[in-house]
PDB file of N, CA and C in Angstrom:
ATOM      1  N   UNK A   1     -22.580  15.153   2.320  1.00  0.00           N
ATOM      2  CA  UNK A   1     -22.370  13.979   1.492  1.00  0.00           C
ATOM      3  C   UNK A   1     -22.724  12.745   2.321  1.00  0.00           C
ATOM      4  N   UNK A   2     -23.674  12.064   1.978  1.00  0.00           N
ATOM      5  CA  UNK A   2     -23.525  10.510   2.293  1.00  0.00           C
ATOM      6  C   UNK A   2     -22.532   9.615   2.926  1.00  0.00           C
ATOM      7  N   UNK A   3     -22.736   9.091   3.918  1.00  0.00           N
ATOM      8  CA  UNK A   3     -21.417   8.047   4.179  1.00  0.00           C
ATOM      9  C   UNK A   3     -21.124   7.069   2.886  1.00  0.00           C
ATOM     10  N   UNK A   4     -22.032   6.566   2.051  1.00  0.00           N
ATOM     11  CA  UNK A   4     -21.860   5.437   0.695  1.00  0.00           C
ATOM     12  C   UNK A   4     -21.262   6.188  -0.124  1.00  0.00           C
ATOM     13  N   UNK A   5     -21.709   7.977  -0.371  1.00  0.00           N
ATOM     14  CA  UNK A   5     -20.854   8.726  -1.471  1.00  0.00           C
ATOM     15  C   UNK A   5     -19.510   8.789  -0.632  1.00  0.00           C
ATOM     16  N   UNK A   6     -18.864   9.221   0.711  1.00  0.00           N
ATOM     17  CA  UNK A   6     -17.935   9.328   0.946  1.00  0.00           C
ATOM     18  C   UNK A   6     -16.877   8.262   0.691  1.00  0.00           C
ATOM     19  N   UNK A   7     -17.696   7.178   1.265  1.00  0.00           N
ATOM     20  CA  UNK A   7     -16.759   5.797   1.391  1.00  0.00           C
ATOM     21  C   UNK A   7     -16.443   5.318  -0.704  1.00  0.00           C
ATOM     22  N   UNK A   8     -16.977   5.500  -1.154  1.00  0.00           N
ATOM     23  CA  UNK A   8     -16.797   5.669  -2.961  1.00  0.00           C
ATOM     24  C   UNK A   8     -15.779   6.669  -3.146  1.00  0.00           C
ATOM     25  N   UNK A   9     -16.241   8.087  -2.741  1.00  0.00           N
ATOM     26  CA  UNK A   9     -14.714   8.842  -3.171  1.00  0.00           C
ATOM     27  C   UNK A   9     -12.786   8.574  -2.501  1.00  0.00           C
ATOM     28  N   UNK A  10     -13.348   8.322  -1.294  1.00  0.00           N
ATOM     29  CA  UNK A  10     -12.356   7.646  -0.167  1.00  0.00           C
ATOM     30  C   UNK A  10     -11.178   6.297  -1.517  1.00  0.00           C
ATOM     31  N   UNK A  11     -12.597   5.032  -1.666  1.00  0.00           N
ATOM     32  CA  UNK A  11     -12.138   3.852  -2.484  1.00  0.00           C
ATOM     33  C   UNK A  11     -11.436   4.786  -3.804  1.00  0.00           C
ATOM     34  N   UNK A  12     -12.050   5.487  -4.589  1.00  0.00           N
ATOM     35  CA  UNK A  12     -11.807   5.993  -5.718  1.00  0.00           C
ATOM     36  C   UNK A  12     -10.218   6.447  -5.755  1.00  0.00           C
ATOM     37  N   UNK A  13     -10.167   7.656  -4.259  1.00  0.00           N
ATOM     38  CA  UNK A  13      -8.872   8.438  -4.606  1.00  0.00           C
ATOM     39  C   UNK A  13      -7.943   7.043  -3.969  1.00  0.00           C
ATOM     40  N   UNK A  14      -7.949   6.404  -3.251  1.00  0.00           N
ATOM     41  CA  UNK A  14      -7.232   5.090  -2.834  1.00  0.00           C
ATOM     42  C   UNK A  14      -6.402   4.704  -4.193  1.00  0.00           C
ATOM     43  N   UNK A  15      -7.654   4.408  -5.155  1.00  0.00           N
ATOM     44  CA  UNK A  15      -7.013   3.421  -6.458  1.00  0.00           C
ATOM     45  C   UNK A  15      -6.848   3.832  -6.978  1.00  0.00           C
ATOM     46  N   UNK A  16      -7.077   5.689  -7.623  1.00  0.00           N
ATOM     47  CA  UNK A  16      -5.790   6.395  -7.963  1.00  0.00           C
ATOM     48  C   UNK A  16      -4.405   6.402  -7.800  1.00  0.00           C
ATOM     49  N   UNK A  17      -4.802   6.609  -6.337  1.00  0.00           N
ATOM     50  CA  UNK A  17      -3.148   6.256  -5.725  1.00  0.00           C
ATOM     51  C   UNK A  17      -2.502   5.140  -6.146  1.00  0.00           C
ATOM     52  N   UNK A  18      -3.186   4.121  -5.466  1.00  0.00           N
ATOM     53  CA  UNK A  18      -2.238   2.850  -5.719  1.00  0.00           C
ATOM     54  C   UNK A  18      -2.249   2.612  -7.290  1.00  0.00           C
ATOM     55  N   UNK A  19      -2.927   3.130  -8.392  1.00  0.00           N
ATOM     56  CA  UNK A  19      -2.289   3.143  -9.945  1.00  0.00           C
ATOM     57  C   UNK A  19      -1.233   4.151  -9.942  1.00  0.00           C
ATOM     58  N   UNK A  20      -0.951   4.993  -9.173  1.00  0.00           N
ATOM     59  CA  UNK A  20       0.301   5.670  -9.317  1.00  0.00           C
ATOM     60  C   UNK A  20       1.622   5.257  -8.688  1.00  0.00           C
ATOM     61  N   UNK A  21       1.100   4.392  -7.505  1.00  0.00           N
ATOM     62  CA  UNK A  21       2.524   3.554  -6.609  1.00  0.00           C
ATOM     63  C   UNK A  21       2.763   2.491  -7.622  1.00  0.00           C
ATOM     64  N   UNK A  22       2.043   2.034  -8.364  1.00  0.00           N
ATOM     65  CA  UNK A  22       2.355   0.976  -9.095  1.00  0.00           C
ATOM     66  C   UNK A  22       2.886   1.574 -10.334  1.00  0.00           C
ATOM     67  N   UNK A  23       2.829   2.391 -11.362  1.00  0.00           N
ATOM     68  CA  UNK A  23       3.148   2.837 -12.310  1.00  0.00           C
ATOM     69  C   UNK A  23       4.605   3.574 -11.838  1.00  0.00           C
ATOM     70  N   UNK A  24       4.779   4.009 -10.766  1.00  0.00           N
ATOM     71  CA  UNK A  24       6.594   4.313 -10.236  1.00  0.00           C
ATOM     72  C   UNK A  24       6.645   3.406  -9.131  1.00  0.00           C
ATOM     73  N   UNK A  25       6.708   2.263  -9.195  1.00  0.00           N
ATOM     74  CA  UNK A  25       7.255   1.412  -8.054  1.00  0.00           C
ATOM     75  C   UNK A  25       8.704   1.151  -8.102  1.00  0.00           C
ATOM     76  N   UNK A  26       9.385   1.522  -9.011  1.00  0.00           N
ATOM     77  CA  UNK A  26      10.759   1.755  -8.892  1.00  0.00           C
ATOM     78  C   UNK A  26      11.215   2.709  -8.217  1.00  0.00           C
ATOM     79  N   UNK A  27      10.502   3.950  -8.235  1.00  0.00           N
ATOM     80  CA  UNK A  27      10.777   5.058  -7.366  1.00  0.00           C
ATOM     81  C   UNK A  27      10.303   4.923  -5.745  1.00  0.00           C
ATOM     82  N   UNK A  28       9.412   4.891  -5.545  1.00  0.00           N
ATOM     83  CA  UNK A  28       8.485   4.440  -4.046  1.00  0.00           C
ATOM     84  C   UNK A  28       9.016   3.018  -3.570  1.00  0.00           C
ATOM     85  N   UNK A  29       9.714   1.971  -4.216  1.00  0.00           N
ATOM     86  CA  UNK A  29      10.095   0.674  -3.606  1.00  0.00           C
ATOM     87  C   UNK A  29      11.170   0.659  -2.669  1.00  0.00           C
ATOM     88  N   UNK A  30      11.875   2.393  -2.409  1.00  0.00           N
ATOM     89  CA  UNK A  30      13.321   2.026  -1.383  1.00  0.00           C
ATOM     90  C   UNK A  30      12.437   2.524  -0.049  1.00  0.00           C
ATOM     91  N   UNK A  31      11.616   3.764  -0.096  1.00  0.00           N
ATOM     92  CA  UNK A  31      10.158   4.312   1.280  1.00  0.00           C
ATOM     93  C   UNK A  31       9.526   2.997   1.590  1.00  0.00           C
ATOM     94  N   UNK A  32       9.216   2.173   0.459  1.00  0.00           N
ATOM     95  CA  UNK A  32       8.526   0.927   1.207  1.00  0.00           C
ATOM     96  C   UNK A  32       9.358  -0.079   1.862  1.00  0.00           C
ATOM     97  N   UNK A  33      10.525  -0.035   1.474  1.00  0.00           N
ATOM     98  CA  UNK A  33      11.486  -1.149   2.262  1.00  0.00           C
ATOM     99  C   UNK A  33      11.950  -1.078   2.941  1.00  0.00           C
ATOM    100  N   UNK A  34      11.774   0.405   3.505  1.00  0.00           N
ATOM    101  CA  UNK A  34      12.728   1.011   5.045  1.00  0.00           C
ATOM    102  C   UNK A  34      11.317   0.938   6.080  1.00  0.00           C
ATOM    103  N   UNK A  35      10.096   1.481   5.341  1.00  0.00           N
ATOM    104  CA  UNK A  35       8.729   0.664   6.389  1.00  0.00           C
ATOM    105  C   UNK A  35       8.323  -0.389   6.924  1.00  0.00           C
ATOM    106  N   UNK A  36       9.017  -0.845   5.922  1.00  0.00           N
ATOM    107  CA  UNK A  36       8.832  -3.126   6.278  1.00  0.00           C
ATOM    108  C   UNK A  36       9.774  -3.635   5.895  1.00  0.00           C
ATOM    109  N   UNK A  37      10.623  -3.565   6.900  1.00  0.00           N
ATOM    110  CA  UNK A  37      12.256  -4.352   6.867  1.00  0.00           C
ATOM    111  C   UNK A  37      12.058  -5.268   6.683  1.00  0.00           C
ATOM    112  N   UNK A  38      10.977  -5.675   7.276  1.00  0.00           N
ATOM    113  CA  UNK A  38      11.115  -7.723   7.785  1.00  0.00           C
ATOM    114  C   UNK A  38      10.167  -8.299   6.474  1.00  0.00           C
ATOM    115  N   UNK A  39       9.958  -7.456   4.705  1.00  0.00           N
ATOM    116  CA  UNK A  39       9.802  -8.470   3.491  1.00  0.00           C
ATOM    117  C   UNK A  39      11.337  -8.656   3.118  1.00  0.00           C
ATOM    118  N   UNK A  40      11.093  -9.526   2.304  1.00  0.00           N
ATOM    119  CA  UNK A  40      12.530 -10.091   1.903  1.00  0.00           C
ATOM    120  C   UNK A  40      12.578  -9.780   0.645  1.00  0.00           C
ATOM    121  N   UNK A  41      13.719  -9.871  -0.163  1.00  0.00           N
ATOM    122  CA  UNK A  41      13.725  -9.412  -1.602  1.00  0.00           C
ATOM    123  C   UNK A  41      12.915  -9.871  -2.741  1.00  0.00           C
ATOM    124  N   UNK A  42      12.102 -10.892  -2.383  1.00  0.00           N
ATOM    125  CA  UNK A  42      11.459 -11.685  -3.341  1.00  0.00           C
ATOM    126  C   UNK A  42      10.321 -11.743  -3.056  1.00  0.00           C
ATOM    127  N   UNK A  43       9.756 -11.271  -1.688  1.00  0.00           N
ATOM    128  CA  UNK A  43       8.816 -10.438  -1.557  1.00  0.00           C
ATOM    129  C   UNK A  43       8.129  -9.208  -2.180  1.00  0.00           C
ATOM    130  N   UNK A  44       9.633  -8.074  -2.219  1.00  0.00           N
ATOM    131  CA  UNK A  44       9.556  -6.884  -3.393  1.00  0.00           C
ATOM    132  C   UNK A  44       9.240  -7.489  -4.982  1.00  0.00           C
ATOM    133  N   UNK A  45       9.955  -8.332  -5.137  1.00  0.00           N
ATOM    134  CA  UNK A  45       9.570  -8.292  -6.861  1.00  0.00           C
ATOM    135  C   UNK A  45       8.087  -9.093  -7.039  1.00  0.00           C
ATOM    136  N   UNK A  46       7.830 -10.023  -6.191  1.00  0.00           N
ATOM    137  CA  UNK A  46       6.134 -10.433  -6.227  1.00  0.00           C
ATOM    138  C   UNK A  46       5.567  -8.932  -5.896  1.00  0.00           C
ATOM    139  N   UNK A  47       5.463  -8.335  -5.384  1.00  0.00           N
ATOM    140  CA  UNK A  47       4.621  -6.973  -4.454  1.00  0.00           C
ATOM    141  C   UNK A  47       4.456  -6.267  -5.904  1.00  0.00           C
ATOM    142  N   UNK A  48       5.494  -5.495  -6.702  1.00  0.00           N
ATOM    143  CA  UNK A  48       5.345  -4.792  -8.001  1.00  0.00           C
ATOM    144  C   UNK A  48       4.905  -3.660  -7.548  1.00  0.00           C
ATOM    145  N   UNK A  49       4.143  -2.748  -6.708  1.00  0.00           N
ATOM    146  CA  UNK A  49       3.634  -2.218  -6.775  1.00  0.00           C
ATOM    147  C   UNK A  49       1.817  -2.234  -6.193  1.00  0.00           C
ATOM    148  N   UNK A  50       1.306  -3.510  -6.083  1.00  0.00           N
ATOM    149  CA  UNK A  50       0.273  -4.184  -6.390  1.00  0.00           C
ATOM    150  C   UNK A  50      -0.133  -4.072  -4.123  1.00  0.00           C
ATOM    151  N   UNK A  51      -1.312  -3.261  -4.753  1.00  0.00           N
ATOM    152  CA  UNK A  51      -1.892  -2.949  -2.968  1.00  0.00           C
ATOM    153  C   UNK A  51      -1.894  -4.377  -2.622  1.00  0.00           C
ATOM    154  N   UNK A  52      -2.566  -5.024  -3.122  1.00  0.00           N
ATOM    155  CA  UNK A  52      -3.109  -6.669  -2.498  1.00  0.00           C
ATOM    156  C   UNK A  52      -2.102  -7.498  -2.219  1.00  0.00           C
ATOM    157  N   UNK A  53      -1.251  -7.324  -2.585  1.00  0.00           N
ATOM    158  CA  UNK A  53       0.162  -7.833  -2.960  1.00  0.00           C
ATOM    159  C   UNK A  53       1.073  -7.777  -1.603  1.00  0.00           C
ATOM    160  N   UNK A  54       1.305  -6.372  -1.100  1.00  0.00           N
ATOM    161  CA  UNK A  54       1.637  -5.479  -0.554  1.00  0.00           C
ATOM    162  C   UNK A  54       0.950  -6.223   1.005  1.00  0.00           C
ATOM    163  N   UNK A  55      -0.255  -5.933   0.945  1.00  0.00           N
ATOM    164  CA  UNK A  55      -1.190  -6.303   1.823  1.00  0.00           C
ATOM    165  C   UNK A  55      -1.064  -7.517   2.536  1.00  0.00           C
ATOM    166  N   UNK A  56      -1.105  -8.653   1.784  1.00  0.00           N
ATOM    167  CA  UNK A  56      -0.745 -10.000   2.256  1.00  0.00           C
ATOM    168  C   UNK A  56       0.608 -10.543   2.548  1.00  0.00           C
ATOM    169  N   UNK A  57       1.811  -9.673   2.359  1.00  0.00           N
ATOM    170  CA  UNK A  57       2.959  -9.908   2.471  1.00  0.00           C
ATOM    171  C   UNK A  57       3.375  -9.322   3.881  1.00  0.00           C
ATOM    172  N   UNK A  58       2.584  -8.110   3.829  1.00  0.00           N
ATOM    173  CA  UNK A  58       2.433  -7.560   5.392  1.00  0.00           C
ATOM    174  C   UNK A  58       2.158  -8.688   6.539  1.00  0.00           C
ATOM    175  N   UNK A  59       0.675  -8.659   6.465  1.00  0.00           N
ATOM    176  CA  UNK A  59       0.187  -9.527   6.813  1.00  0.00           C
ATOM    177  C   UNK A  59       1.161 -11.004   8.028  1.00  0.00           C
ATOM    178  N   UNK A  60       1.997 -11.662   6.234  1.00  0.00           N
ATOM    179  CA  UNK A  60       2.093 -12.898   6.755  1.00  0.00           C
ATOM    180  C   UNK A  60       3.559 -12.357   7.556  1.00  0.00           C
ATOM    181  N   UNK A  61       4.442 -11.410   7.196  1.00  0.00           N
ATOM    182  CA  UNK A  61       5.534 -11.177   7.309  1.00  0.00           C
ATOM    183  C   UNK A  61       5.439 -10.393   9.089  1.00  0.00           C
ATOM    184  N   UNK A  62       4.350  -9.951   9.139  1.00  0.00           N
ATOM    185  CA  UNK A  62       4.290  -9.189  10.458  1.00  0.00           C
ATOM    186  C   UNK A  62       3.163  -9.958  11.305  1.00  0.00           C
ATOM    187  N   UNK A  63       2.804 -10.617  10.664  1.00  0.00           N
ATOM    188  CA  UNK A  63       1.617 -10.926  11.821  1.00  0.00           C
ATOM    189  C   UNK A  63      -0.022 -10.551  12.148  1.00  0.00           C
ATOM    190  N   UNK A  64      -0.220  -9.716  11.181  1.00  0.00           N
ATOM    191  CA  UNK A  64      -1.125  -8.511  11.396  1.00  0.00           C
ATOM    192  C   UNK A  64      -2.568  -8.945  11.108  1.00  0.00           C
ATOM    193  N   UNK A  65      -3.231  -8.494  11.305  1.00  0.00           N
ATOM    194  CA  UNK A  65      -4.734  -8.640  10.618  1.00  0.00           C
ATOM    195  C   UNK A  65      -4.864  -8.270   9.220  1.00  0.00           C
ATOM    196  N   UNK A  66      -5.596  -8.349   8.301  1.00  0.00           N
ATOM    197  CA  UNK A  66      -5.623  -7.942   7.002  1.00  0.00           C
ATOM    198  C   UNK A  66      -6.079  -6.238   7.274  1.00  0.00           C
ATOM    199  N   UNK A  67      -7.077  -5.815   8.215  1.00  0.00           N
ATOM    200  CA  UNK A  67      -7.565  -4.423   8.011  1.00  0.00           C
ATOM    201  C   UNK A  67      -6.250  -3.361   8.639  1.00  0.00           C
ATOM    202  N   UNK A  68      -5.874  -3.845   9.298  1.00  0.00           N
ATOM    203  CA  UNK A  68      -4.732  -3.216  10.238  1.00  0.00           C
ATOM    204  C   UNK A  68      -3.236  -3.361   8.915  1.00  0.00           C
ATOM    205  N   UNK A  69      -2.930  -4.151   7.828  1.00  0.00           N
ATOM    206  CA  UNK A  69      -1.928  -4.260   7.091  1.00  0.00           C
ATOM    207  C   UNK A  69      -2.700  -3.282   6.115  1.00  0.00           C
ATOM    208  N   UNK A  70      -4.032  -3.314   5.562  1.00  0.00           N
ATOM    209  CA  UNK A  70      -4.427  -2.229   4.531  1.00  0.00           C
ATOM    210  C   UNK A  70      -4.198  -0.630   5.232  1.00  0.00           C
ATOM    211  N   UNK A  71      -4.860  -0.709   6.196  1.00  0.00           N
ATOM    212  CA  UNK A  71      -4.147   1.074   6.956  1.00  0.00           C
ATOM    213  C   UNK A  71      -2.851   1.211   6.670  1.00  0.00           C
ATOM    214  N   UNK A  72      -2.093   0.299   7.458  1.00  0.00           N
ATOM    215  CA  UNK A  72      -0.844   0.844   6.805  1.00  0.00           C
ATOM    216  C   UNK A  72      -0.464   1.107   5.654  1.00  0.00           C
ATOM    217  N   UNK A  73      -0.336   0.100   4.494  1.00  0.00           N
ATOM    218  CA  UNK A  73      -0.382   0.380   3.313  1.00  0.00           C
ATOM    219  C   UNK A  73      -0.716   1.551   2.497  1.00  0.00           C
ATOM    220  N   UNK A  74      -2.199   2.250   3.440  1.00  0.00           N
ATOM    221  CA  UNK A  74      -2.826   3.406   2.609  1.00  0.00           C
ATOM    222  C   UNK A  74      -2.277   4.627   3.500  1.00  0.00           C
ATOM    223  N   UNK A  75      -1.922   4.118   4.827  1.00  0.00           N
ATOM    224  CA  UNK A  75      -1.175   5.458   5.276  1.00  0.00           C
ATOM    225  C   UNK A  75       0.153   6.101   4.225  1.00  0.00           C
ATOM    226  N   UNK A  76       1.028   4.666   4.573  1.00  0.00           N
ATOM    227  CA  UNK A  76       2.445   4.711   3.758  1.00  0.00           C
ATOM    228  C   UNK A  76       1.931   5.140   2.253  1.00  0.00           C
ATOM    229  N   UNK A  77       0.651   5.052   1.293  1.00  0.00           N
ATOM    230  CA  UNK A  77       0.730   5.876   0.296  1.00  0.00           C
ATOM    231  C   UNK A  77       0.142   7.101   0.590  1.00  0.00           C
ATOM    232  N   UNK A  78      -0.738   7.628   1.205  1.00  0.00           N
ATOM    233  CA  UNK A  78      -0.861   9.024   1.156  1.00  0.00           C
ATOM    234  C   UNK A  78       0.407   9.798   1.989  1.00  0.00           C
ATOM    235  N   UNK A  79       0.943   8.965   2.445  1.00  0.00           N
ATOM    236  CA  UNK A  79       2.355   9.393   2.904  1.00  0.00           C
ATOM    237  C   UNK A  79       3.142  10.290   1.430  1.00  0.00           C
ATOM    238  N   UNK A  80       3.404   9.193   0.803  1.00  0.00           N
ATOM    239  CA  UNK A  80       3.984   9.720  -0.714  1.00  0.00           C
ATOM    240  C   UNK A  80       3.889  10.657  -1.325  1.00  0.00           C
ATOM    241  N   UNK A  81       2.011  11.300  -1.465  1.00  0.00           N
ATOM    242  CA  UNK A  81       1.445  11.943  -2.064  1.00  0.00           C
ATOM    243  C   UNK A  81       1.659  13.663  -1.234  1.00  0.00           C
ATOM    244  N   UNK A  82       2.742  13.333  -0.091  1.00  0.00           N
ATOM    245  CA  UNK A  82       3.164  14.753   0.822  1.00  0.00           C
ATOM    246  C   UNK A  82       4.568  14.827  -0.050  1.00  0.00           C
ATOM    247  N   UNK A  83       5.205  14.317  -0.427  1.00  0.00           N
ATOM    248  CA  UNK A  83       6.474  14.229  -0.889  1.00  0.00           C
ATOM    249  C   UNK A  83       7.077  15.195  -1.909  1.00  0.00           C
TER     250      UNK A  83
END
């Protein structure tokens, strides 16, 4: 397979995922809050579920680079998908 077909199926099963963290983010929101202590509660209800969301809250809340807050993010969901 192609690195352009890989990096497409890679994006694809990603935003599967994250339509499924978002469609139970009531369920997955207590795993995400024991990963990133340091969002605050009003952090969670902006976040919803929402990768980008998620992403930039990291980010400002930790310090991080944007590519280094998306790894995590996509670790912590294929994390889920072992569960």
């Amino acid at each position: 397979m192609a690195a352009t077909a890989r990096l497409k199926t890679v994006r694809k099963d990603n935003a599967m995922n994250w339509d499924q963290v978002e469609g139970k983010w009531k369920q997955f929101a207590g795993s995400a809050r024991e990963r990133w202590g340091k969002l605050t509660h009003d952090d969670w209800q902006v976040i919803g579920g929402k990768k980008d969301q998620l992403v930039g809250r990291i980010q400002e809340r930790y310090g991080i680079a944007k590519t280094e807050a998306e790894k995590q993010a996509d670790e912590w969901s294929r994390a889920l998908n072992k569960l």
